[in-house]
C-alpha atoms as a PDB file:
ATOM      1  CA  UNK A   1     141.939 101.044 -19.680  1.00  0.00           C
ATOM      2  CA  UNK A   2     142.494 101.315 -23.474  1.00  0.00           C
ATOM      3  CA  UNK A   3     141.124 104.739 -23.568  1.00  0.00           C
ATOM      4  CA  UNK A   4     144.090 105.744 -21.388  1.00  0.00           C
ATOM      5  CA  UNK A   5     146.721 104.352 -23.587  1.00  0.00           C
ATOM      6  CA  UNK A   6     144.910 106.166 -26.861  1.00  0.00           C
ATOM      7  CA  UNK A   7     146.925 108.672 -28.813  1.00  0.00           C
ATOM      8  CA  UNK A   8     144.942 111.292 -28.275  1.00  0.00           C
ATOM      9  CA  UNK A   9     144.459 110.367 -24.563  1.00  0.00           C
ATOM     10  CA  UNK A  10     145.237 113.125 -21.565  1.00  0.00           C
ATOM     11  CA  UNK A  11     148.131 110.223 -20.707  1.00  0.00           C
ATOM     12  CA  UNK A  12     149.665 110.042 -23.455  1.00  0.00           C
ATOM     13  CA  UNK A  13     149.599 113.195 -24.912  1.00  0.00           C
ATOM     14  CA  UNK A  14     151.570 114.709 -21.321  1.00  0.00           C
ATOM     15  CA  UNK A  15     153.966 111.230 -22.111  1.00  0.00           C
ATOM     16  CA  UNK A  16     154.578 112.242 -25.699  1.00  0.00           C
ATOM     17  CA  UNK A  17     155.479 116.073 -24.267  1.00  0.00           C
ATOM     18  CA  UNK A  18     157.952 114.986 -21.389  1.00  0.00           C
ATOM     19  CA  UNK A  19     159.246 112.881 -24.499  1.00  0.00           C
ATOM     20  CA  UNK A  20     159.942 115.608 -26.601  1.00  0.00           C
ATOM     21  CA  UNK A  21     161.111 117.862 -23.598  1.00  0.00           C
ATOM     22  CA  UNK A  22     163.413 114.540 -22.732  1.00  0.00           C
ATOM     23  CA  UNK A  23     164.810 114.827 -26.164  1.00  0.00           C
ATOM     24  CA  UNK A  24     165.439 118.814 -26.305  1.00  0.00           C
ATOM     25  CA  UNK A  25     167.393 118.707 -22.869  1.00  0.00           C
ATOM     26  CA  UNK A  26     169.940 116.250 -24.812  1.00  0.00           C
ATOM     27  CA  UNK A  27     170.191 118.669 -27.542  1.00  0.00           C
ATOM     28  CA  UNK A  28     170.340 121.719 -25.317  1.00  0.00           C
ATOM     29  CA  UNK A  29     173.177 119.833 -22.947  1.00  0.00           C
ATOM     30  CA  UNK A  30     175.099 118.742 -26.547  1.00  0.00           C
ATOM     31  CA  UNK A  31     175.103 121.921 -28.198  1.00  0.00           C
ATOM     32  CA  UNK A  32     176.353 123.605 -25.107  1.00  0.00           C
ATOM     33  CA  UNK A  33     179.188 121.788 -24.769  1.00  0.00           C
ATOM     34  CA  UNK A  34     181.197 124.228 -26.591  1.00  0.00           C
ATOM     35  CA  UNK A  35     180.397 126.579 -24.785  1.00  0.00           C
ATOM     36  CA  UNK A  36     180.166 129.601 -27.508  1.00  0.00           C
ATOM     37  CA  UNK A  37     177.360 127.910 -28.962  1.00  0.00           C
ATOM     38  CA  UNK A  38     175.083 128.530 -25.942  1.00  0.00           C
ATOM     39  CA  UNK A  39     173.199 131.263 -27.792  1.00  0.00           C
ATOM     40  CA  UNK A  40     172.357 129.742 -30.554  1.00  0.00           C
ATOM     41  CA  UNK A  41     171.211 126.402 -28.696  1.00  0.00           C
ATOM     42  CA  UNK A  42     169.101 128.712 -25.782  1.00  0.00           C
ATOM     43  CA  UNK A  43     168.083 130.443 -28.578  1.00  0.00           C
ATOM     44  CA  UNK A  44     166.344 127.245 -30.961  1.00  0.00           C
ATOM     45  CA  UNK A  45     165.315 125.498 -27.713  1.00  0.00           C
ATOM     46  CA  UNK A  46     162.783 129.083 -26.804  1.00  0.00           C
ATOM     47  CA  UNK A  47     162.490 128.408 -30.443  1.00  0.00           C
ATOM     48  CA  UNK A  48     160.957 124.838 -29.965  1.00  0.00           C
ATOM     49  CA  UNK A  49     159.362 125.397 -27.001  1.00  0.00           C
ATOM     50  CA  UNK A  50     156.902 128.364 -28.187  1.00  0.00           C
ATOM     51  CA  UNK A  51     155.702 126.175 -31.518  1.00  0.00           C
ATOM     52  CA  UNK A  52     154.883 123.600 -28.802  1.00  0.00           C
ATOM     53  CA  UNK A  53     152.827 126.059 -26.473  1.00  0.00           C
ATOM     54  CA  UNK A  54     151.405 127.081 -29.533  1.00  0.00           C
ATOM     55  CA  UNK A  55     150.450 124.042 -31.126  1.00  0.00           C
ATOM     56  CA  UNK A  56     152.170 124.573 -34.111  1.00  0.00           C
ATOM     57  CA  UNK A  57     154.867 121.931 -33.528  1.00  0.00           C
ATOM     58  CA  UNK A  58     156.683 119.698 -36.726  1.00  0.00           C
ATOM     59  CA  UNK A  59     160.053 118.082 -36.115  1.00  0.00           C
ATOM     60  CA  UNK A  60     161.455 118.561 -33.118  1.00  0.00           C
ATOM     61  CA  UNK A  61     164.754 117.857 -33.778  1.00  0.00           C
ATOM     62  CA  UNK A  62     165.042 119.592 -37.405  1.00  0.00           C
ATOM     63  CA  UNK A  63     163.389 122.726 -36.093  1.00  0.00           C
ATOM     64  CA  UNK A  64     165.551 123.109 -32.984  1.00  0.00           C
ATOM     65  CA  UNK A  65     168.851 122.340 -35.832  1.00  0.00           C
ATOM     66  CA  UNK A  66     166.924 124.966 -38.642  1.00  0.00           C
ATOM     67  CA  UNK A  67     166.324 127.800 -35.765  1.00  0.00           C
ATOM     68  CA  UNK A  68     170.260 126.960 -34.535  1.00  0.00           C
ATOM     69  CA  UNK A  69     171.658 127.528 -37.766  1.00  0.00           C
ATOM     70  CA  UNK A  70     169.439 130.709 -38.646  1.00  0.00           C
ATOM     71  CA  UNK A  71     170.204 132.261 -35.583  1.00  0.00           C
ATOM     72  CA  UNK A  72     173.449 130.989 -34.634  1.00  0.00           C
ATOM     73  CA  UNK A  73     175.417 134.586 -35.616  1.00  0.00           C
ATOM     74  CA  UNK A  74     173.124 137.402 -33.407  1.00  0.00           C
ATOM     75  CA  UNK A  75     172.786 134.528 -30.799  1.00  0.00           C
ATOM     76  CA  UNK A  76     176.095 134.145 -30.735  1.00  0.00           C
ATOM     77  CA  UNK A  77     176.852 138.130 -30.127  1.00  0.00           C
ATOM     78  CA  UNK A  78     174.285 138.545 -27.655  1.00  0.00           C
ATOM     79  CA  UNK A  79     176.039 135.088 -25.537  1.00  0.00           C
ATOM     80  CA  UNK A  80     178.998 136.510 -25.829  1.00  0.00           C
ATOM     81  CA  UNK A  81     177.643 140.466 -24.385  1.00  0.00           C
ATOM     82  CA  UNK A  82     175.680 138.597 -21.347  1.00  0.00           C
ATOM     83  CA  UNK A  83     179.115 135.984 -20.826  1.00  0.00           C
ATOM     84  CA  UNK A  84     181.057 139.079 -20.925  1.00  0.00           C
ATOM     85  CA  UNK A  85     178.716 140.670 -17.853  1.00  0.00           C
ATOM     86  CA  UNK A  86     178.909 137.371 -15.897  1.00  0.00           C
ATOM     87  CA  UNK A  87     182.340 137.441 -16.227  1.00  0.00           C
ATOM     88  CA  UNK A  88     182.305 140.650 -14.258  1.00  0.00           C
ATOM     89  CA  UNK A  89     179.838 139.981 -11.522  1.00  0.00           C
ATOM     90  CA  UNK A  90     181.918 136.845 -11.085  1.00  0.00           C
ATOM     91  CA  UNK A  91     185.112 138.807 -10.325  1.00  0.00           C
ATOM     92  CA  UNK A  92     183.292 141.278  -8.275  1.00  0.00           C
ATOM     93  CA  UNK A  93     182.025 138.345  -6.133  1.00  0.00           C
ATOM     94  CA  UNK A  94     185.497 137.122  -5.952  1.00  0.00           C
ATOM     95  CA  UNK A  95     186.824 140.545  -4.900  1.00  0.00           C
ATOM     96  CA  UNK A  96     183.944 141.138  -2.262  1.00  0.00           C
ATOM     97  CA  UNK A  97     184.375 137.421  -0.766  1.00  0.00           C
ATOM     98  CA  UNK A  98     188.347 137.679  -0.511  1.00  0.00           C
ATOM     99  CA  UNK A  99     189.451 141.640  -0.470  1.00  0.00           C
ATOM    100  CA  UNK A 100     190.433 142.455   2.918  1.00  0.00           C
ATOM    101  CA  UNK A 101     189.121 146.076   2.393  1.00  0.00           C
ATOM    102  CA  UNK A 102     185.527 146.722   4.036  1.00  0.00           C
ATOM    103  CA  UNK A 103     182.988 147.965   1.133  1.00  0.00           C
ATOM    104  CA  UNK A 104     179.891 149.772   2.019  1.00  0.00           C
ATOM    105  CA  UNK A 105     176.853 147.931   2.482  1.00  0.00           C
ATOM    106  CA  UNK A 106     175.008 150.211  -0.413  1.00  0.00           C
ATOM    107  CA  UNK A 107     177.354 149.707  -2.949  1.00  0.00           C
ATOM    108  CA  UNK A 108     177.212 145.671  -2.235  1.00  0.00           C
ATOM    109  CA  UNK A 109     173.346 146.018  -2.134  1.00  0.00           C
ATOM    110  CA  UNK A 110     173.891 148.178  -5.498  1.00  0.00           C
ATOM    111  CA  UNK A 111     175.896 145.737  -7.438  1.00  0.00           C
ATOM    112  CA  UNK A 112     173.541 142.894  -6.292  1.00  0.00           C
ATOM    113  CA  UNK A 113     170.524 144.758  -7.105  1.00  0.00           C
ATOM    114  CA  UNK A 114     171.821 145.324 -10.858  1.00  0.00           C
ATOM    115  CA  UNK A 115     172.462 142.062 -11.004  1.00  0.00           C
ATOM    116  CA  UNK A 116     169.217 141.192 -10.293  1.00  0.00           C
ATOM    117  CA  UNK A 117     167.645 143.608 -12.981  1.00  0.00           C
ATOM    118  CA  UNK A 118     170.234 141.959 -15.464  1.00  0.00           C
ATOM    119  CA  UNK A 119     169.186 138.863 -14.789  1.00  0.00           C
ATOM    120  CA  UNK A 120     165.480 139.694 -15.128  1.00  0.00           C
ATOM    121  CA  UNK A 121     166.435 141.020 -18.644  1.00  0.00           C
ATOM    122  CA  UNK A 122     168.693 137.943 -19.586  1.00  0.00           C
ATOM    123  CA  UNK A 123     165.708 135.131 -19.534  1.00  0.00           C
ATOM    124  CA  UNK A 124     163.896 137.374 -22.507  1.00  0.00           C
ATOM    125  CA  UNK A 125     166.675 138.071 -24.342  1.00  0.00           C
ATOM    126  CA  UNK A 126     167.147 134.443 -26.615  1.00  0.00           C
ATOM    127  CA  UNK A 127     163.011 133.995 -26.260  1.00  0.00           C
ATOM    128  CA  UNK A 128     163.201 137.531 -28.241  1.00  0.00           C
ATOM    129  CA  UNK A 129     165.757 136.175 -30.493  1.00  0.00           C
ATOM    130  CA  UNK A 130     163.939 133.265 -31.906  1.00  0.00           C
ATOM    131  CA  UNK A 131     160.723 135.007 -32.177  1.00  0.00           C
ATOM    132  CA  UNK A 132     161.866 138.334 -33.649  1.00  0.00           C
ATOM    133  CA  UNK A 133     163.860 139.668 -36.395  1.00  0.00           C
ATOM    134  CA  UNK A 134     165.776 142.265 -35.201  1.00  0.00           C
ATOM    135  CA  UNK A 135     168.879 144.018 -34.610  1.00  0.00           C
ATOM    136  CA  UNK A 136     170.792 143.134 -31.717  1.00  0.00           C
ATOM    137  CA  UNK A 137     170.312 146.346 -29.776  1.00  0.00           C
ATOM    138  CA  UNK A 138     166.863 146.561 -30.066  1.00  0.00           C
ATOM    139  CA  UNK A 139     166.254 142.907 -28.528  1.00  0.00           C
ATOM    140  CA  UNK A 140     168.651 143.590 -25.711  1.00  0.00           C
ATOM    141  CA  UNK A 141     166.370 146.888 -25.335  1.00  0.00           C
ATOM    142  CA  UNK A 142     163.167 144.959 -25.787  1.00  0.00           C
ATOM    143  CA  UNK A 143     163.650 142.535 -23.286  1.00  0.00           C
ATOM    144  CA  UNK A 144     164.382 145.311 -20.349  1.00  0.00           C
ATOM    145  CA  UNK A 145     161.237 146.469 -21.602  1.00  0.00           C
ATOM    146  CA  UNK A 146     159.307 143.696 -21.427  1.00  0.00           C
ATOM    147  CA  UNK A 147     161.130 142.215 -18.260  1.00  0.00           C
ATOM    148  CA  UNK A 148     160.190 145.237 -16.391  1.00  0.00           C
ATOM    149  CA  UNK A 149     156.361 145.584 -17.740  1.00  0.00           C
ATOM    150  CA  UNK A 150     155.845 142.344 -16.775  1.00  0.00           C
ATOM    151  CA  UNK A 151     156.971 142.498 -13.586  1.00  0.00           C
ATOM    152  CA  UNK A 152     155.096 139.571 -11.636  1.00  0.00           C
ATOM    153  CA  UNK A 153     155.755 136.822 -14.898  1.00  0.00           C
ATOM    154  CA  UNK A 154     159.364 138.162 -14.896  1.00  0.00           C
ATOM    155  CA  UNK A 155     159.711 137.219 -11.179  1.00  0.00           C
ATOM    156  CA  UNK A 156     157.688 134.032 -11.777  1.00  0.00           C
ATOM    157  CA  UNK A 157     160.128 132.543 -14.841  1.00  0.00           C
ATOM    158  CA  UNK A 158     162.971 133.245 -12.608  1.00  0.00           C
ATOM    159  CA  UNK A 159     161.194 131.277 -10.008  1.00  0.00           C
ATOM    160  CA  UNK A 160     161.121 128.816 -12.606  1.00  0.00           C
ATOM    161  CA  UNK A 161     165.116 128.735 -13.640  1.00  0.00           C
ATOM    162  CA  UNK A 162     165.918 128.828 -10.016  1.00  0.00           C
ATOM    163  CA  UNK A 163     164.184 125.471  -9.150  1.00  0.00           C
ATOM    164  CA  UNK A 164     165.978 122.967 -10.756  1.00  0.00           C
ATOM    165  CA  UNK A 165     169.240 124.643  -8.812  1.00  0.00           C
ATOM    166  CA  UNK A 166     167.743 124.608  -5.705  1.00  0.00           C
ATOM    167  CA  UNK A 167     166.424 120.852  -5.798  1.00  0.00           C
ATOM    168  CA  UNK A 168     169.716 119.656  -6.805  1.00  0.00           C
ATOM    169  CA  UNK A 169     171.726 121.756  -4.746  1.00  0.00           C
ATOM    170  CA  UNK A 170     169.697 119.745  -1.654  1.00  0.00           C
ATOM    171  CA  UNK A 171     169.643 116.770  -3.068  1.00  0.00           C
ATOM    172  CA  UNK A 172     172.103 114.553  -4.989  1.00  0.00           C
ATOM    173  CA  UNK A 173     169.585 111.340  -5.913  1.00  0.00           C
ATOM    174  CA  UNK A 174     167.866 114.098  -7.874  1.00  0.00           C
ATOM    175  CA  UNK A 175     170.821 115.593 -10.223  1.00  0.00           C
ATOM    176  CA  UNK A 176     169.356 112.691 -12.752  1.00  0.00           C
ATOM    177  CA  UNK A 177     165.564 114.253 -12.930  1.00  0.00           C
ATOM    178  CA  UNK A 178     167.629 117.518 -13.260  1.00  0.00           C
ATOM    179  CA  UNK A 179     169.928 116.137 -16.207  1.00  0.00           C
ATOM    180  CA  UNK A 180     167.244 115.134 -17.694  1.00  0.00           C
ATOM    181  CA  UNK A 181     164.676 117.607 -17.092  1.00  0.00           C
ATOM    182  CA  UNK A 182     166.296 120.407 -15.719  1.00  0.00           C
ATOM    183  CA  UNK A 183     167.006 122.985 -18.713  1.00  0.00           C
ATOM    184  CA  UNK A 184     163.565 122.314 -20.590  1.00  0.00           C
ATOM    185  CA  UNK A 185     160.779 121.957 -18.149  1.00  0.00           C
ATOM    186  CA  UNK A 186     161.716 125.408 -16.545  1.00  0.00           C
ATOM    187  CA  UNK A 187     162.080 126.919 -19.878  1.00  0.00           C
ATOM    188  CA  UNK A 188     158.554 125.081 -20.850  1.00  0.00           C
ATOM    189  CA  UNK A 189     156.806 126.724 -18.175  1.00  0.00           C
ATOM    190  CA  UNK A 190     158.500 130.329 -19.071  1.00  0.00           C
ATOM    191  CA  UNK A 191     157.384 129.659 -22.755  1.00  0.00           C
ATOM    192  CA  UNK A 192     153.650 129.478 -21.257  1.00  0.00           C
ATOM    193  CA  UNK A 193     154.131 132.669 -19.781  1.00  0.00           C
ATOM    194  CA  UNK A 194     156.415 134.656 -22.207  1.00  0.00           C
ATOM    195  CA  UNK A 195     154.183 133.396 -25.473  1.00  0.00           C
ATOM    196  CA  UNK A 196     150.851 135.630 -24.010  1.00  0.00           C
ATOM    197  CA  UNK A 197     152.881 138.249 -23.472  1.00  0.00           C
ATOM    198  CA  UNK A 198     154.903 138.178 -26.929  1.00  0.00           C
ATOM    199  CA  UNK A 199     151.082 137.788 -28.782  1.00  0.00           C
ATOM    200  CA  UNK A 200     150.218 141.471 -27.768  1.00  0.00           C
ATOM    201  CA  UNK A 201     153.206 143.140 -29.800  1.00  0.00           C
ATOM    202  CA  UNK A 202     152.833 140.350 -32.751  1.00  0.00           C
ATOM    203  CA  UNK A 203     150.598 141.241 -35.832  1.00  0.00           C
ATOM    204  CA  UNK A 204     147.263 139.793 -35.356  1.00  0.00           C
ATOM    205  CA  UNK A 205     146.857 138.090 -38.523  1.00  0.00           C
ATOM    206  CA  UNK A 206     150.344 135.494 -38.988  1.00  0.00           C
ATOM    207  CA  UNK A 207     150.069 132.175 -41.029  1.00  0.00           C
ATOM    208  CA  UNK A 208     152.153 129.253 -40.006  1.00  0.00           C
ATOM    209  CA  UNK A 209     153.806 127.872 -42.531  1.00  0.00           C
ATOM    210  CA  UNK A 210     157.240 126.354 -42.333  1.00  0.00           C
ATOM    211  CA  UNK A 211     159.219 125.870 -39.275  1.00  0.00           C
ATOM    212  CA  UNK A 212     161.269 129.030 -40.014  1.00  0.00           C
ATOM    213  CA  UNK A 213     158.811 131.591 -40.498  1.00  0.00           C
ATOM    214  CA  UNK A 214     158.980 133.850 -37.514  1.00  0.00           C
ATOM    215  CA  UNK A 215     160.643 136.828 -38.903  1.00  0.00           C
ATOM    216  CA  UNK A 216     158.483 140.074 -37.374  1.00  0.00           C
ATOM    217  CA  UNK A 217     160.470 142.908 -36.793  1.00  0.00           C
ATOM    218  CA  UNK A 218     159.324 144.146 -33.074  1.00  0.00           C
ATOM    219  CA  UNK A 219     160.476 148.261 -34.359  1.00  0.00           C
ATOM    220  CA  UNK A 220     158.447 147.952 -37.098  1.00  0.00           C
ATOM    221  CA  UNK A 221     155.381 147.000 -36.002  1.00  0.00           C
ATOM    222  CA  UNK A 222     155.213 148.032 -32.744  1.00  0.00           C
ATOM    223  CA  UNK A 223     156.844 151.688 -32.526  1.00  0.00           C
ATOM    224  CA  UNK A 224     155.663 151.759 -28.670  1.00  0.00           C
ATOM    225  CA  UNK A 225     158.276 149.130 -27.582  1.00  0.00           C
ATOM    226  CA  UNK A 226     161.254 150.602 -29.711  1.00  0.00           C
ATOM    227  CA  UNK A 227     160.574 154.043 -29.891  1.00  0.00           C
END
């Protein structure tokens, strides 16, 4: 029975990561509040998450606050692009659901199928942000590229983002699990997914030193996803 409760133990080595994703879904929820800090806090919590995947964790919280500040700027832009799409599709919605004009099927099936595409882009985008240096086009370009060449991971990490909706969208008694849980775990499992992928167009040779020192440029050293 001691075994179980060691440190190092199976136990409480999964307790000690719910604990830390516990702790990041605060964060996440508090730095969202404002609403144009979304970015940035998406942005340090991808941040977090693939240091954790990768075993190179230190402190949670003054990592997710470093990568925040670092990033808080381009984050901040590229929120503000994808708001500025949802914003859109949201008055589209509204126009299809209440107009009392009849639009054709195909353009409905159009504007939902670039939605779809958008979104697939979207969950890359922040991931990109805290992993990459680079300019704000290419990471919007680099994560249509990589959405679409990764086709069945893409579809899996939105499988991943849509759960939490779905469970508490049927079920009230479990909006706590997703206040608690719901931003981070998803996310965790994308991270697993999304860090294989990003380790093909990353140098092969990168030393770990400080919590900040994730600064490859994607153009630069690999001319096959920018060029």
């Amino acid at each position: 029975m001691g075994k179980i409760f060691d440190l190092d133990s199976p136990v409480m080595r999964f307790l000690n990561r719910l604990a830390d994703l516990l702790i990041l879904n605060f964060l996440m929820i508090a730095c969202c509040i404002p609403i144009i800090t979304i970015g940035a806090a998406n942005t340090a919590m991808h941040y977090v998450l693939l240091k954790m995947i990768r075993g190179e964790e230190g402190y949670l919280i003054r990592g997710f606050f470093k990568s925040f500040k670092l990033n808080f700027k381009q984050a901040t832009v590229l929120w503000l692009i994808m708001l500025l799409v949802i914003l859109v599709y949201v008055g589209d919605a509204l126009i299809f659901h209440y107009s009392l004009l009849p639009f054709p099927k195909a353009l409905v099936i159009a504007v939902v199928a670039i939605a779809i595409l958008l979104l697939m882009t979207a969950i890359y985008v922040f991931p990109l942000q805290a992993r990459f240096e680079n300019s704000i086009k290419n990471t919007l370009k680099n994560a249509m590229i990589l959405a679409f060449a990764n086709l069945p991971k893409t579809i899996l990490m939105l499988v991943f983002y849509a759960v939490p909706l779905v469970i508490g969208y049927f079920s009230t008694y479990s909006l706590i699990f997703v206040i608690m849980f719901g931003i981070t775990v998803p996310a965790y499992g994308a991270a697993w997914l999304y860090s294989g992928i990003f380790k093909k167009i990353e140098p092969e040779e990168e030393g770990v030193v400080s919590d900040l020192d994730f600064s490859i440029n994607v153009e630069k050293e690999n001319g096959e996803i920018d060029g």
